[in-house]
Protein backbone atom coordinates (compact mmCIF):
# COMPACT_ATOMS: atom_id res chain seq x y z
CA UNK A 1 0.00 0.00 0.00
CA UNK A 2 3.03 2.24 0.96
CA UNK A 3 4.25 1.99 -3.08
CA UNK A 4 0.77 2.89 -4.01
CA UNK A 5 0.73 6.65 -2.11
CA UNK A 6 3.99 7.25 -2.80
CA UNK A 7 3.09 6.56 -6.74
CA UNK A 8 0.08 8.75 -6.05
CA UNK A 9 2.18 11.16 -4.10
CA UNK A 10 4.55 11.92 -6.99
CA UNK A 11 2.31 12.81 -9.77
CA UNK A 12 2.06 17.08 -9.18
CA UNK A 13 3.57 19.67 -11.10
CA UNK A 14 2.10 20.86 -14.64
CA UNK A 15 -0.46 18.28 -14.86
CA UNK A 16 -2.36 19.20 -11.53
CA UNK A 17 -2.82 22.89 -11.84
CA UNK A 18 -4.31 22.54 -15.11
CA UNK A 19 -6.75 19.88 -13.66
CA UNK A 20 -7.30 22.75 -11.42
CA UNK A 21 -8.57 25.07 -14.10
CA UNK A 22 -10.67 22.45 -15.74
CA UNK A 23 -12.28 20.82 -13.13
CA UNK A 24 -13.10 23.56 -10.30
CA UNK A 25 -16.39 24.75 -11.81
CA UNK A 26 -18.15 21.53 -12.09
CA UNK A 27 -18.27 21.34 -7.73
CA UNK A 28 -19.92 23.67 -5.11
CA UNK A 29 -19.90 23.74 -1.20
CA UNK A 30 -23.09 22.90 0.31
CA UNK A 31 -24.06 24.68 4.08
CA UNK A 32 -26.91 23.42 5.65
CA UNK A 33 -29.20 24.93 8.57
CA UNK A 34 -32.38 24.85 10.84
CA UNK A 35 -35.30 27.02 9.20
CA UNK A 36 -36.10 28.40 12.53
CA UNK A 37 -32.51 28.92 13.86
CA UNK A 38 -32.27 32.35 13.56
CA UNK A 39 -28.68 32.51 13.89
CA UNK A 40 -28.31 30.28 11.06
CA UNK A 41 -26.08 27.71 12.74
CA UNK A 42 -24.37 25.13 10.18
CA UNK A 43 -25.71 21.62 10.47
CA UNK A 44 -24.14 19.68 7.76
CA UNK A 45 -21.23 21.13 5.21
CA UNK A 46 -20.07 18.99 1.91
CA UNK A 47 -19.39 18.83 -1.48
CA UNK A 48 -21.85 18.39 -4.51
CA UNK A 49 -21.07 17.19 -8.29
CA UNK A 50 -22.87 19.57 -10.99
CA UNK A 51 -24.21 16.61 -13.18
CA UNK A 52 -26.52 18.13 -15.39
CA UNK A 53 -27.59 21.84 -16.32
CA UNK A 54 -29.78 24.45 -18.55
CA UNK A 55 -28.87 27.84 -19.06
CA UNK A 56 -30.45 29.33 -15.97
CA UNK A 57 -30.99 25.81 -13.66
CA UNK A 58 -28.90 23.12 -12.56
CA UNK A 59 -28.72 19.65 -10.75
CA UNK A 60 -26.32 18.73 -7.96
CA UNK A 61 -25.15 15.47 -6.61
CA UNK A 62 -24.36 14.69 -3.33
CA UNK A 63 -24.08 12.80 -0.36
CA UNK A 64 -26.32 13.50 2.55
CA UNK A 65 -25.51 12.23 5.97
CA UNK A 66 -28.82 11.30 7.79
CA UNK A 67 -31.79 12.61 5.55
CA UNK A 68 -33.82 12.49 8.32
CA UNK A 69 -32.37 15.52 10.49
CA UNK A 70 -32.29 17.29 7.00
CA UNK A 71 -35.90 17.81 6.23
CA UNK A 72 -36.38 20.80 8.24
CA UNK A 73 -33.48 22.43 7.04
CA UNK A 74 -32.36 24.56 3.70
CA UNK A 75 -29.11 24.73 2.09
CA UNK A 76 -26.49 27.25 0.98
CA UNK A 77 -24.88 26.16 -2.58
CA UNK A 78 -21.90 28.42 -3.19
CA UNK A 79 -20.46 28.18 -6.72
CA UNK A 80 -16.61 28.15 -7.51
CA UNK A 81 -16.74 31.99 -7.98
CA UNK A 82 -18.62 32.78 -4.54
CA UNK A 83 -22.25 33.12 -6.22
CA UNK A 84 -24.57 31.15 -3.93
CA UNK A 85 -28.05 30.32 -3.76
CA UNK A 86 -30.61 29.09 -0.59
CA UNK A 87 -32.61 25.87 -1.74
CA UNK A 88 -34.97 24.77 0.70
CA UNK A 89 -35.94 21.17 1.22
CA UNK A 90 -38.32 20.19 -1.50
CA UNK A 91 -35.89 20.79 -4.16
CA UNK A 92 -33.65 17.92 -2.53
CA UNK A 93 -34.33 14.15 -3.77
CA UNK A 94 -32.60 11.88 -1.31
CA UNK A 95 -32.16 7.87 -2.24
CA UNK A 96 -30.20 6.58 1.34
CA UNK A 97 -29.49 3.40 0.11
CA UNK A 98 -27.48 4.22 -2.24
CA UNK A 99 -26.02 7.17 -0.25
CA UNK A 100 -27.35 10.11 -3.03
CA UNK A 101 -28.82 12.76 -2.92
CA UNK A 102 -30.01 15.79 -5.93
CA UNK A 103 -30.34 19.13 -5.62
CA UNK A 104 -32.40 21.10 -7.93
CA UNK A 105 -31.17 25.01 -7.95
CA UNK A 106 -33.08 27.20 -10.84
CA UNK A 107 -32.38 30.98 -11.67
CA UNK A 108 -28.83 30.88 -11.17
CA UNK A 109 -26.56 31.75 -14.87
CA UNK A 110 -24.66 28.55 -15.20
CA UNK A 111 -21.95 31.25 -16.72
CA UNK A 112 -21.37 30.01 -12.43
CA UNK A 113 -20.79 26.51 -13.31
CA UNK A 114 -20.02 23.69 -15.23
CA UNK A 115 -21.52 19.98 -15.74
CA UNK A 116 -18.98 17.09 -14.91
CA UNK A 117 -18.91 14.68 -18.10
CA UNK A 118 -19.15 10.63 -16.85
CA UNK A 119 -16.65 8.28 -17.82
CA UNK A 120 -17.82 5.62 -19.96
CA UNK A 121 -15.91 2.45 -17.61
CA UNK A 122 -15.86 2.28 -14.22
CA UNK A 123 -12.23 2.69 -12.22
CA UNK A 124 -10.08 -0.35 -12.04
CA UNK A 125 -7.10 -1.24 -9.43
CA UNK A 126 -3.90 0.95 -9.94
CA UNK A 127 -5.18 3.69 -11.82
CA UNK A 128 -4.75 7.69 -10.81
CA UNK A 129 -7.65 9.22 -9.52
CA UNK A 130 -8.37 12.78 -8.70
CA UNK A 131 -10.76 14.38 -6.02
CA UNK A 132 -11.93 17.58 -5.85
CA UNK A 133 -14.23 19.52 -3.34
CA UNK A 134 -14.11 21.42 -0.04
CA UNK A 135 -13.68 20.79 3.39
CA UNK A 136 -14.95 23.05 6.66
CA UNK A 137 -11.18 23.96 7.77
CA UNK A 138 -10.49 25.54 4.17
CA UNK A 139 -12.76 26.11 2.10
CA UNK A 140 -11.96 27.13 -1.20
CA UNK A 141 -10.90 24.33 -3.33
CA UNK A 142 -8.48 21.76 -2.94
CA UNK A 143 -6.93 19.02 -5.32
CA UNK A 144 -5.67 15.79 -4.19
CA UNK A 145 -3.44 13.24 -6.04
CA UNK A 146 -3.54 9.52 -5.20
CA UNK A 147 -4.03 6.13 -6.63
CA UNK A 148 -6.57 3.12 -5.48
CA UNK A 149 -5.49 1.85 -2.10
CA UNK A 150 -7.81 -1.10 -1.56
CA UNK A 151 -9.73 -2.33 -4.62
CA UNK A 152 -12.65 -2.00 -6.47
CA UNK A 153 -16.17 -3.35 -6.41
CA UNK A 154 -16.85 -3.66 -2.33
CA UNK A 155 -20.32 -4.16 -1.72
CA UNK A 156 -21.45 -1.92 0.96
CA UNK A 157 -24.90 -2.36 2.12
CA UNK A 158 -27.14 -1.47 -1.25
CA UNK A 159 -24.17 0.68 -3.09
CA UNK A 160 -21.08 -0.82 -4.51
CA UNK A 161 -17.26 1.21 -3.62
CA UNK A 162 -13.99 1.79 -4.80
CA UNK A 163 -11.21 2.95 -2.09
CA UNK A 164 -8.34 5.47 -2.35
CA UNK A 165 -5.91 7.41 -0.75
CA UNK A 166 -7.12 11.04 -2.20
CA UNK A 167 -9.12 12.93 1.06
CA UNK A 168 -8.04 16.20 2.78
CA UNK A 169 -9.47 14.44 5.88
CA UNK A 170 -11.59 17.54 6.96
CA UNK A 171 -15.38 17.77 7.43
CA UNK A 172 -16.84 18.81 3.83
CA UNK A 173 -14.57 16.36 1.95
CA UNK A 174 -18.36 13.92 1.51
CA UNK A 175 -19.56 14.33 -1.67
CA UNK A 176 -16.90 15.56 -3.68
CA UNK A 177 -16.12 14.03 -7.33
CA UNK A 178 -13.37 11.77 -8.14
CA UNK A 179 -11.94 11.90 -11.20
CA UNK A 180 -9.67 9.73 -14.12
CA UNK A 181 -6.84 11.32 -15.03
CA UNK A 182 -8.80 11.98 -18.58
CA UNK A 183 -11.52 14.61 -16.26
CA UNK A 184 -14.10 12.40 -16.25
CA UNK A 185 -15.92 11.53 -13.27
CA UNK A 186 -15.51 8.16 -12.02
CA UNK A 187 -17.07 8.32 -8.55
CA UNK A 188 -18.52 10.20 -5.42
CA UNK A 189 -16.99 10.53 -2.09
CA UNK A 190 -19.51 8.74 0.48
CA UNK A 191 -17.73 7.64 3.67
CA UNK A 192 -14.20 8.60 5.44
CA UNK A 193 -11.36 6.78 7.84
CA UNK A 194 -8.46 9.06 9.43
CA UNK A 195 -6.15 6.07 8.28
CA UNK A 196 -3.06 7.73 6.60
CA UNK A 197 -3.64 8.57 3.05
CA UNK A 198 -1.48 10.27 0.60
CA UNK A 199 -0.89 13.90 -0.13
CA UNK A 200 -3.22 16.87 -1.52
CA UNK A 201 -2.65 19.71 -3.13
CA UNK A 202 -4.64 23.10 -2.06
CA UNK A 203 -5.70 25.36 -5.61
CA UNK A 204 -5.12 28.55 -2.83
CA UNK A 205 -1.56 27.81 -3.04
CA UNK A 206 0.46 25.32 -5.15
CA UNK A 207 3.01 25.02 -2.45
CA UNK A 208 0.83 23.59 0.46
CA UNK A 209 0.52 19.63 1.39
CA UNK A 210 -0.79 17.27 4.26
CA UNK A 211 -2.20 14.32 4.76
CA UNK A 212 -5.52 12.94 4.27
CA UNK A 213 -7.55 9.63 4.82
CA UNK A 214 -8.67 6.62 3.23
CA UNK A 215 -11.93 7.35 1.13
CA UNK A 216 -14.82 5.22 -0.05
CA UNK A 217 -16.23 6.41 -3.55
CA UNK A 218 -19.73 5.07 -4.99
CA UNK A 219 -18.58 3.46 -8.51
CA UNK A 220 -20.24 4.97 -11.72
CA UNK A 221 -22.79 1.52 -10.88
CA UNK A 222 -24.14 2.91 -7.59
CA UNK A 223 -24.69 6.70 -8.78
CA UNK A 224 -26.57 5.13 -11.76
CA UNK A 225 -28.50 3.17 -9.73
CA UNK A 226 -29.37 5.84 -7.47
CA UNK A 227 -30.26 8.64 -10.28
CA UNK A 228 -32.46 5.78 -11.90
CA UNK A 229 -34.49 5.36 -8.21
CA UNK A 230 -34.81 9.23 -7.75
CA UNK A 231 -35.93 9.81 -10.97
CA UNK A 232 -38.56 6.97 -12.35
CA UNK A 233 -35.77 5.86 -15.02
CA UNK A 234 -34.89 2.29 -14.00
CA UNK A 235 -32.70 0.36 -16.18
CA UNK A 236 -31.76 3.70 -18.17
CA UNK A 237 -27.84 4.53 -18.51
CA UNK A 238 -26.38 6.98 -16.66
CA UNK A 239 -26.45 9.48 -20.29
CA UNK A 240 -29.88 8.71 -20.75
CA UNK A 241 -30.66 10.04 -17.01
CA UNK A 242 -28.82 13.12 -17.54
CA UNK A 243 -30.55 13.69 -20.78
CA UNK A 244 -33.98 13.42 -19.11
CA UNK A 245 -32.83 15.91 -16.78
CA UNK A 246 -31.36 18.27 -18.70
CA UNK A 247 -34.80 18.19 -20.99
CA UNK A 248 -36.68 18.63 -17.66
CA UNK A 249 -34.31 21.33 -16.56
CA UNK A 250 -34.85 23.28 -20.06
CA UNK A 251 -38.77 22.73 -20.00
CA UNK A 252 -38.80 24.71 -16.36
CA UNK A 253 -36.65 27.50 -17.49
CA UNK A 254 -39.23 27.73 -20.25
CA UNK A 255 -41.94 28.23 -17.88
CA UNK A 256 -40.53 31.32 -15.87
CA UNK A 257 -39.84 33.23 -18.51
């Protein structure tokens, strides 16, 4: 395992800080709080994965922790350029079996944001991968490097996991996307371990590094599986999901104006 981060831990330079400029707009922070706590108090902070989008709406995934202490609650989505947006409740889908959860934000310019493309295979043993998201201790973006730790295709309860070495280990990190080394989204962040990792990179500053945790990613099987369940399209591909949304997405925008 030791060969593994170190592998992981040596790929920087060039190649990361232009991930960086490709890949930051397709994630936002998520804040959640009580409606009726004036003070606003944060409840639950991660990462979501802009999946699909029309010109003036957009879908998030995400991970929620325990839907059930969410209902009451609304969340803060703050794009990659600070613009944010309050959704309350009803425009969250949550499927906890599969750990997944969609947010539906509308009247924002996606000029804010950009849709993640899927990878057409699923992650296999040895390969790079590539997370990026937030965390509570800093929270503008961060990059980390690493390569698969512990296998591929663990069964864990209803969703199916890959395991790597790329986490900043901070509250936030949940949810986040993890990349192939070709951009394309290969998994979500869903669970965490403070088992020694590999190292991250920070986009605030090139020169920072630490060490983060072991990470559990739903494979592209799970998050298809889940988008089917929240939206009615069982047995449809993970394209033909985002298509549907996208359409629905573009039908709505239609309607306001």
């Amino acid at each position: 395992m030791g060969s593994l981060f170190q592998a992981g831990s040596s790929f920087y330079g060039d190649y990361i800080l232009d991930f960086n400029a490709n890949c930051e707009r397709c994630v936002v922070s998520l804040s959640f709080y009580k409606d009726n706590d004036e003070e606003k108090k944060e409840t639950y902070f991660a990462t979501g994965i802009i999946f699909a989008s029309g010109k003036r709406s957009c879908c998030v995934l995400t991970t929620i922790d325990d839907a059930s202490k969410r209902k009451d609650e609304s969340c803060v989505v703050k794009f990659f350029d600070g613009t944010s947006k309050i959704i309350d409740w009803k425009r969250i889908k949550v499927r906890p079996e599969f750990k997944c959860a969609t947010i539906y934000i509308h009247n924002i310019d996606m000029i804010h944001g950009a849709t993640v493309t899927f990878s057409d295979q699923e992650i296999d043993h040895s390969q790079k991968v590539f997370t990026v998201g937030y965390n509570t201790n800093q929270r503008d973006r961060t990059f980390i490097s690493g390569n698969l730790v512990n296998g591929v295709g663990i069964r864990n309860k209803d969703a199916i996991v890959f395991v790597h070495g790329c986490s900043t280990g901070n509250s936030g990190h949940l949810g986040s996307a993890v990349f192939n080394e070709n951009k394309n989204l290969v998994g979500m962040n869903v669970s965490y371990t403070r088992s020694r990792g590999t190292h991250y990179i920070s986009s605030s500053s090139t020169s920072t590094s630490d060490y983060g945790g072991i990470v559990s990613a739903l494979n592209l099987q799970s998050i298809q599986l889940g988008l089917s369940l929240l939206y009615k399209k069982e047995g449809e591909t993970i394209g033909e999901i985002v298509r549907h949304v996208n359409a629905v997405l573009l039908n709505s925008e239609k309607e306001w104006a």
